[in-house]
Protein backbone atom coordinates (compact mmCIF):
# COMPACT_ATOMS: atom_id res chain seq x y z
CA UNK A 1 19.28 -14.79 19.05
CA UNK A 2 16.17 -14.66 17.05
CA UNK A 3 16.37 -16.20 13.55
CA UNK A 4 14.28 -15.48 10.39
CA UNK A 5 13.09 -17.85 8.37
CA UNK A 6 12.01 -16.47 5.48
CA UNK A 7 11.41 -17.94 1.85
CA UNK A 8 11.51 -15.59 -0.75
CA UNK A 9 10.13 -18.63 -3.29
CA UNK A 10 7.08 -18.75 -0.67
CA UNK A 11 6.74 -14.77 -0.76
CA UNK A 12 6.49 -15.05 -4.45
CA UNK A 13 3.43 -17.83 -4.09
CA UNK A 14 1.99 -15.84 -1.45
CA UNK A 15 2.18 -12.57 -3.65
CA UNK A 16 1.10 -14.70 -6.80
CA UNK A 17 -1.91 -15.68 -5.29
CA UNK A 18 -2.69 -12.05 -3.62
CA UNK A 19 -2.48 -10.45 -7.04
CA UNK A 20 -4.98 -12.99 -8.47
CA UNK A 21 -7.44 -12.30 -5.46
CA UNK A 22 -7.08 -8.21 -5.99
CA UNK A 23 -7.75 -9.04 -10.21
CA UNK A 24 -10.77 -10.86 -8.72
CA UNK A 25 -12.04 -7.85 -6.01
CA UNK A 26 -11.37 -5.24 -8.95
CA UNK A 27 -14.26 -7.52 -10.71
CA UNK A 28 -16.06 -7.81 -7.99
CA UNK A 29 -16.04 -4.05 -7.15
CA UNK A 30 -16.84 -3.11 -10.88
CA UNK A 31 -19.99 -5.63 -11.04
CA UNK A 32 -20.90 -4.11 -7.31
CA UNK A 33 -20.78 -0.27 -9.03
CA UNK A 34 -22.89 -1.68 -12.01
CA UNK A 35 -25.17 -3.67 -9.94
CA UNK A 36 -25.53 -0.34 -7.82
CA UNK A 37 -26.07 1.76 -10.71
CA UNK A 38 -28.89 -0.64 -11.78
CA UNK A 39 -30.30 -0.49 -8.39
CA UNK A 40 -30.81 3.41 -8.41
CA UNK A 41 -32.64 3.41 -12.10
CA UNK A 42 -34.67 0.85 -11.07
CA UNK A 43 -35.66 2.78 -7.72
CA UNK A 44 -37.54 5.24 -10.09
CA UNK A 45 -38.84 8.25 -8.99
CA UNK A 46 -42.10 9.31 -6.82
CA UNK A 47 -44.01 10.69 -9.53
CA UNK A 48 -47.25 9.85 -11.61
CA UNK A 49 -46.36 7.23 -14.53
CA UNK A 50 -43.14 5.77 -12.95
CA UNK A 51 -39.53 6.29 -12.99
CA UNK A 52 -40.45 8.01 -16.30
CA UNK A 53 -43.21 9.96 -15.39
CA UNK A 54 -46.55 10.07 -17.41
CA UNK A 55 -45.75 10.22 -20.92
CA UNK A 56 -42.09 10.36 -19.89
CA UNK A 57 -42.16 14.00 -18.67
CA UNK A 58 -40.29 13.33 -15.72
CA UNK A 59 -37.30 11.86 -17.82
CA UNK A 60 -33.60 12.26 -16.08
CA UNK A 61 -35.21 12.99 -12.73
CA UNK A 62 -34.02 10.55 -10.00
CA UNK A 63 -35.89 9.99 -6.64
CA UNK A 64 -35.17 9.65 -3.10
CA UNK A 65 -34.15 6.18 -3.56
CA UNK A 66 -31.88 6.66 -6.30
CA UNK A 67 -30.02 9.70 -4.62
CA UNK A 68 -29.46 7.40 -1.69
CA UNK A 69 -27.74 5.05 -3.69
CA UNK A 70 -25.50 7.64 -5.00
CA UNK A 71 -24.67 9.12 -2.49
CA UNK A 72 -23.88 5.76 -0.69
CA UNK A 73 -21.64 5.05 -3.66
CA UNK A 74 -19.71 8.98 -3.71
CA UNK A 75 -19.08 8.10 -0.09
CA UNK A 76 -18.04 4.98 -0.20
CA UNK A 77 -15.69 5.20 -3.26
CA UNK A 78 -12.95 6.26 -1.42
CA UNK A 79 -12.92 3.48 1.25
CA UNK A 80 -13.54 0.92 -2.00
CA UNK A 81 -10.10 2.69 -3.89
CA UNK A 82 -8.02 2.89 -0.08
CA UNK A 83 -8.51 -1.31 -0.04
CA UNK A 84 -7.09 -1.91 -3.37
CA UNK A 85 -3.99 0.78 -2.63
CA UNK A 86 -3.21 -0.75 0.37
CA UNK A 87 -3.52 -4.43 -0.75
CA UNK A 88 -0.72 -3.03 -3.72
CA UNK A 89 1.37 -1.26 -1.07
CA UNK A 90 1.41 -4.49 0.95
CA UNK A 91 2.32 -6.68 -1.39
CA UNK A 92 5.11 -4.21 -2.51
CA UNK A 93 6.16 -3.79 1.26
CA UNK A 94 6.69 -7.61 1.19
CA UNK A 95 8.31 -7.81 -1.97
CA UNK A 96 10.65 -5.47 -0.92
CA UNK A 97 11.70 -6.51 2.19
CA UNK A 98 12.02 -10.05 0.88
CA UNK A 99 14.17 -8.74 -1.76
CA UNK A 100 16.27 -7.02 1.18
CA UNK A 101 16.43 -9.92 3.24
CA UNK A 102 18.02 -12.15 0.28
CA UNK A 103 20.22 -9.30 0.01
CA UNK A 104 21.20 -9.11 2.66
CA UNK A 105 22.16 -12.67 3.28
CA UNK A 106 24.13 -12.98 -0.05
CA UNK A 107 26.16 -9.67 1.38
CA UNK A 108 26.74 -11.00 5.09
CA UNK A 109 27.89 -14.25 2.76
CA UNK A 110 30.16 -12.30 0.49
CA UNK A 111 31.79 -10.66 3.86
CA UNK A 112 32.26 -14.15 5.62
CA UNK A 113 33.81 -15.45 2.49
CA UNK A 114 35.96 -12.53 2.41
CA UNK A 115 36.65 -12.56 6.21
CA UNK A 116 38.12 -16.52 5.63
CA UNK A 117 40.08 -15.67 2.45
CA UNK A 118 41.88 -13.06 4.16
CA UNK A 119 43.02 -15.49 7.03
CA UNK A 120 46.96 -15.00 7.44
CA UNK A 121 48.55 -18.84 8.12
CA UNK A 122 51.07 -18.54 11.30
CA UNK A 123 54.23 -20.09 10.54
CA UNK A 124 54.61 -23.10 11.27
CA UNK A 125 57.30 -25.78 12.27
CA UNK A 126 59.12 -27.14 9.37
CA UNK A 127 57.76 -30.40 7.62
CA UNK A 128 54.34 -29.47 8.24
CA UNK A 129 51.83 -28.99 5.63
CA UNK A 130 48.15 -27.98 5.51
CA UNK A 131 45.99 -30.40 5.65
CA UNK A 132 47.78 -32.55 7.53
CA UNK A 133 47.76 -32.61 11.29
């Protein structure tokens, strides 16, 4: 028979140290958007004068670059929001099932206990007396 061997004291480390790592890729993503966003303004536009045109006419107007990058990022949003939703859905799955486990031990516990304290003694010859063989 196959045994578990699970510590729910090492899930909680294990989650612990998870949730710091998703606080640090929710920074990470949010600089990556900013960065991105930088990117694209700084692409400018193909037009006389610069991303701002001669004499700024062209002011708002994005070029070819720029609509890459956004569309790269509209695309790409959803994959960036599925990795943090299933990192939390993980980490719940484990919690959960460690939580289930321990329960699960402290029931089949509870039943042995009961099991034992429901033993009926036989009778037994006179003069005898537990604990004694």
């Amino acid at each position: 028979m196959s045994k578990w061997d699970i510590s729910p004291s090492g899930v909680g480390h294990v989650v612990s140290t998870v949730g710091d790592v998703m606080t640090v890729l929710n920074d990470i993503i949010t600089a990556y958007s900013q960065d991105m966003e930088g990117a694209a303004k700084a692409a400018g536009t193909v037009a006389p004068g610069g991303a701002g045109g001669a004499g700024g006419a062209n002011k708002g107007q994005t070029g070819l670059v720029a609509a890459g990058i956004a569309e790269f990022l509209r695309e790409s949003a959803e994959e960036l929001q599925f990795l943090g939703v299933r990192m939390g859905k993980s980490v719940n799955g484990a919690v959960e099932a460690t939580v289930a486990y321990r329960d699960g031990d402290l029931e089949m516990a509870a039943e042995a206990q009961h099991r034992a304290a429901g033993l009926v003694r036989p009778d037994m010859p006179d003069g005898w007396k537990a604990g004694r063989l």
